[in-house]
Protein backbone atom coordinates (compact mmCIF):
# COMPACT_ATOMS: atom_id res chain seq x y z
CA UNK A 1 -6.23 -89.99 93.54
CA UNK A 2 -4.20 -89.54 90.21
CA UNK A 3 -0.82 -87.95 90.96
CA UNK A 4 -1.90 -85.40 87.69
CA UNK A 5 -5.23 -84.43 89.47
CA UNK A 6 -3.59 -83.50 92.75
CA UNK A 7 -0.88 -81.90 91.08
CA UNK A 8 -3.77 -80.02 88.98
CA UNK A 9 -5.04 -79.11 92.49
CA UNK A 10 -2.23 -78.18 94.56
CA UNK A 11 -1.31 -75.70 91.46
CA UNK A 12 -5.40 -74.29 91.59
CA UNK A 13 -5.10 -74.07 95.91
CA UNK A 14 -1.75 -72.04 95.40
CA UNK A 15 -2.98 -69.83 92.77
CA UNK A 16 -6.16 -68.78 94.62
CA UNK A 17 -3.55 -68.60 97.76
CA UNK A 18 -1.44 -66.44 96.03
CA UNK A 19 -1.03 -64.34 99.58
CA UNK A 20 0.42 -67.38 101.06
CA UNK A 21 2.87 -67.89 97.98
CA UNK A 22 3.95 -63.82 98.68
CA UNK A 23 4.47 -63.64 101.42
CA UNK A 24 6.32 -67.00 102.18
CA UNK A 25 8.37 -64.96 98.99
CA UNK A 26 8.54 -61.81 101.23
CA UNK A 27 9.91 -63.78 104.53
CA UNK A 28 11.93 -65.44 102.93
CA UNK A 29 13.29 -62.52 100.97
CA UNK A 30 13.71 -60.84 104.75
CA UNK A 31 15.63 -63.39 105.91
CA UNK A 32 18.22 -63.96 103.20
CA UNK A 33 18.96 -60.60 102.89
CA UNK A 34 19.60 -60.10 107.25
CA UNK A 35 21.62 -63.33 107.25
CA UNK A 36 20.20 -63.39 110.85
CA UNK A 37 17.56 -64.17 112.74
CA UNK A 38 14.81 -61.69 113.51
CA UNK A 39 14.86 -60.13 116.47
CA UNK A 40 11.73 -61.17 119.22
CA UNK A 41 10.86 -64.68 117.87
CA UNK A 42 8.81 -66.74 118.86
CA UNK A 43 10.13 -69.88 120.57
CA UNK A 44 10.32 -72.52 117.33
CA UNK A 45 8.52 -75.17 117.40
CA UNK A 46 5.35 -73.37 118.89
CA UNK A 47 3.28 -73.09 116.30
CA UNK A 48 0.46 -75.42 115.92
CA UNK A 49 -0.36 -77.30 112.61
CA UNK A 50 3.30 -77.34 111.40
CA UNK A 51 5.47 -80.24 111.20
CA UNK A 52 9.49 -79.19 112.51
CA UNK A 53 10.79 -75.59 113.67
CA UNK A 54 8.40 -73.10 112.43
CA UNK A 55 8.45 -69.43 114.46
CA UNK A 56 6.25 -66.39 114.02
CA UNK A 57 9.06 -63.59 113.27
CA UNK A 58 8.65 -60.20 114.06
CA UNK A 59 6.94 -58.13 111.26
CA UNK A 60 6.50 -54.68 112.46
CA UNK A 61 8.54 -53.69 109.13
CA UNK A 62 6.10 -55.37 106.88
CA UNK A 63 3.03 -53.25 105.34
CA UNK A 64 0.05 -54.44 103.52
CA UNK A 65 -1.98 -51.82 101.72
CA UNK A 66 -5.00 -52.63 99.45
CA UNK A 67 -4.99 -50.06 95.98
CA UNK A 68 -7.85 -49.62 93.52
CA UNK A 69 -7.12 -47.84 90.21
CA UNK A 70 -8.96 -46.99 87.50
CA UNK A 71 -8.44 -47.36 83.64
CA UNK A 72 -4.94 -45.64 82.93
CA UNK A 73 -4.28 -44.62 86.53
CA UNK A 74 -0.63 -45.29 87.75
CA UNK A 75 1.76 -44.21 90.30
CA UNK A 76 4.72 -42.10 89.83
CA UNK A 77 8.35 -43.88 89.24
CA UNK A 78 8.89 -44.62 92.19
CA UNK A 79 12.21 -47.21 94.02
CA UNK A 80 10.74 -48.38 97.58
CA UNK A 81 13.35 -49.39 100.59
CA UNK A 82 12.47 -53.22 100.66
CA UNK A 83 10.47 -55.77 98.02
CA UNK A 84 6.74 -55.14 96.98
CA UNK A 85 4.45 -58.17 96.12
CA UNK A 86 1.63 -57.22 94.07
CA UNK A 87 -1.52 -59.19 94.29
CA UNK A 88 -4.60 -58.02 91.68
CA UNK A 89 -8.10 -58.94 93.05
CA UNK A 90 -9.63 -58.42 89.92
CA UNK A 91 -8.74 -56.66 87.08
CA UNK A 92 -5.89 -55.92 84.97
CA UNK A 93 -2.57 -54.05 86.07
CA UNK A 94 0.53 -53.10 84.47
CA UNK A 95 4.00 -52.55 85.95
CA UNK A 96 7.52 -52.14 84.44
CA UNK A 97 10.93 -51.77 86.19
CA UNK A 98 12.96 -49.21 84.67
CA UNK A 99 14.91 -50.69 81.51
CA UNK A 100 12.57 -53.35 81.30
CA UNK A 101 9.57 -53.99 79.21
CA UNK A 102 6.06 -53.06 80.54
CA UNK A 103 4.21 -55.96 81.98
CA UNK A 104 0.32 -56.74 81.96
CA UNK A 105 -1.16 -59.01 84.82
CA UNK A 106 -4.61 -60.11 85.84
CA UNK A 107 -5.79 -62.44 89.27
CA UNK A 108 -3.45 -65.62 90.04
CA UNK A 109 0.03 -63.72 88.23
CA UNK A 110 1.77 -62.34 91.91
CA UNK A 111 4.09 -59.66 91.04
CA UNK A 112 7.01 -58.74 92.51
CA UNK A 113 9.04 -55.89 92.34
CA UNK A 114 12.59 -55.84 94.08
CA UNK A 115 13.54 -53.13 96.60
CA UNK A 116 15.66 -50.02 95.57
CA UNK A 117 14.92 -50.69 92.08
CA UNK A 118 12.62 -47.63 90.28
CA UNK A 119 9.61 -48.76 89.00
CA UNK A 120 5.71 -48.31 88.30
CA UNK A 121 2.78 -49.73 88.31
CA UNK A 122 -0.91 -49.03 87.75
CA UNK A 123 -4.29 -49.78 86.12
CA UNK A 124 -4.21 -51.54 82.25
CA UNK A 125 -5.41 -48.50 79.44
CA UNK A 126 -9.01 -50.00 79.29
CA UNK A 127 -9.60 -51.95 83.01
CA UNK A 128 -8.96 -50.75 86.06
CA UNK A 129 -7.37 -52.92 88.91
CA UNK A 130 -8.09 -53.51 92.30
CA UNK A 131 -5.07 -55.22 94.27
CA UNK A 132 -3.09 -55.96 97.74
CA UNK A 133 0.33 -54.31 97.95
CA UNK A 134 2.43 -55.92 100.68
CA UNK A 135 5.67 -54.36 101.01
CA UNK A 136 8.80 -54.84 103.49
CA UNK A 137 10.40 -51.49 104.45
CA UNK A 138 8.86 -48.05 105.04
CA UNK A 139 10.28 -45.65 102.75
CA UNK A 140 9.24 -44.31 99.32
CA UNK A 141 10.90 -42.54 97.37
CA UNK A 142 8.83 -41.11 94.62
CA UNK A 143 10.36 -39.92 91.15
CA UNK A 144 9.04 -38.27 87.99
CA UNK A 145 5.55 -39.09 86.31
CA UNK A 146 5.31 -42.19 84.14
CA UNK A 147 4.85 -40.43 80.31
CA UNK A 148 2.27 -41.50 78.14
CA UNK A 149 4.30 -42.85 75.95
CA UNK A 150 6.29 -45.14 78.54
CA UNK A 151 2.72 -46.68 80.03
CA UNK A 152 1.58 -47.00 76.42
CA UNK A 153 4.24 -49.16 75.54
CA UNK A 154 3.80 -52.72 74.25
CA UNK A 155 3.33 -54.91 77.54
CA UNK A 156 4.64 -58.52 76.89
């Protein structure tokens, strides 16, 4: 096969496995920022299918919740303990992290939005959005309603 074609491919597989691709982000994410390694592994090397050390890390800290909005529905500002991955089903959604220009996203565009950072996200102003929200940490803390005005703002 053409290296093009299965380059063409891998890129199609990954998109449609965006859940892979976040949270491979959100692991990795988890480890960089405990230096460590995760309490109750499992032994390495234990995993079948994998070539070298691969172990299944505890995840007891990591929540996955699935969020349908409609047209022009959107959280508060809100700054949440660890990173969220956002992953749209179908649909268009908006975000923006504060002092930052809002962004638009549709199916195969993962979005992530860094932990104790305030942000908000929601539904585009004509199409709702239905999505997986996989987040590491617990806490929320929730802020002030997004204006009108800020979730009408140009998204890029």
């Amino acid at each position: 096969m053409n290296h093009g074609v299965k380059m063409m491919r891998t890129i199609q597989t990954a998109r449609r496995g965006g859940l892979i691709v976040a949270l491979a982000m959100l692991t990795g994410s988890v480890w960089a920022e405990g230096g460590q390694a995760p309490a109750n592994p499992q032994a390495p090397g234990t995993l079948p299918n994998f070539t070298g050390t691969v172990a299944s890390i505890d995840a007891s800290d990591v929540r996955a919740v699935r969020f349908r909005y409609e047209a022009s529905a959107r959280s508060f500002w809100h700054v949440h303990d660890g990173d969220l991955v956002v992953l749209v089903e179908r649909g268009r959604g908006r975000s923006q992290i504060q002092g930052q220009k809002v962004q638009e996203f549709g199916p195969g565009q993962p979005i992530l939005l860094p932990g104790g950072v305030a942000h908000w996200h929601g539904a585009s102003p004509k199409e709702g959005v239905t999505w997986v929200a996989l987040t590491v940490g617990r806490d929320v803390k929730a802020m002030a309603p997004v204006s009108d005005e800020e979730y009408l703002a140009g998204a890029k």
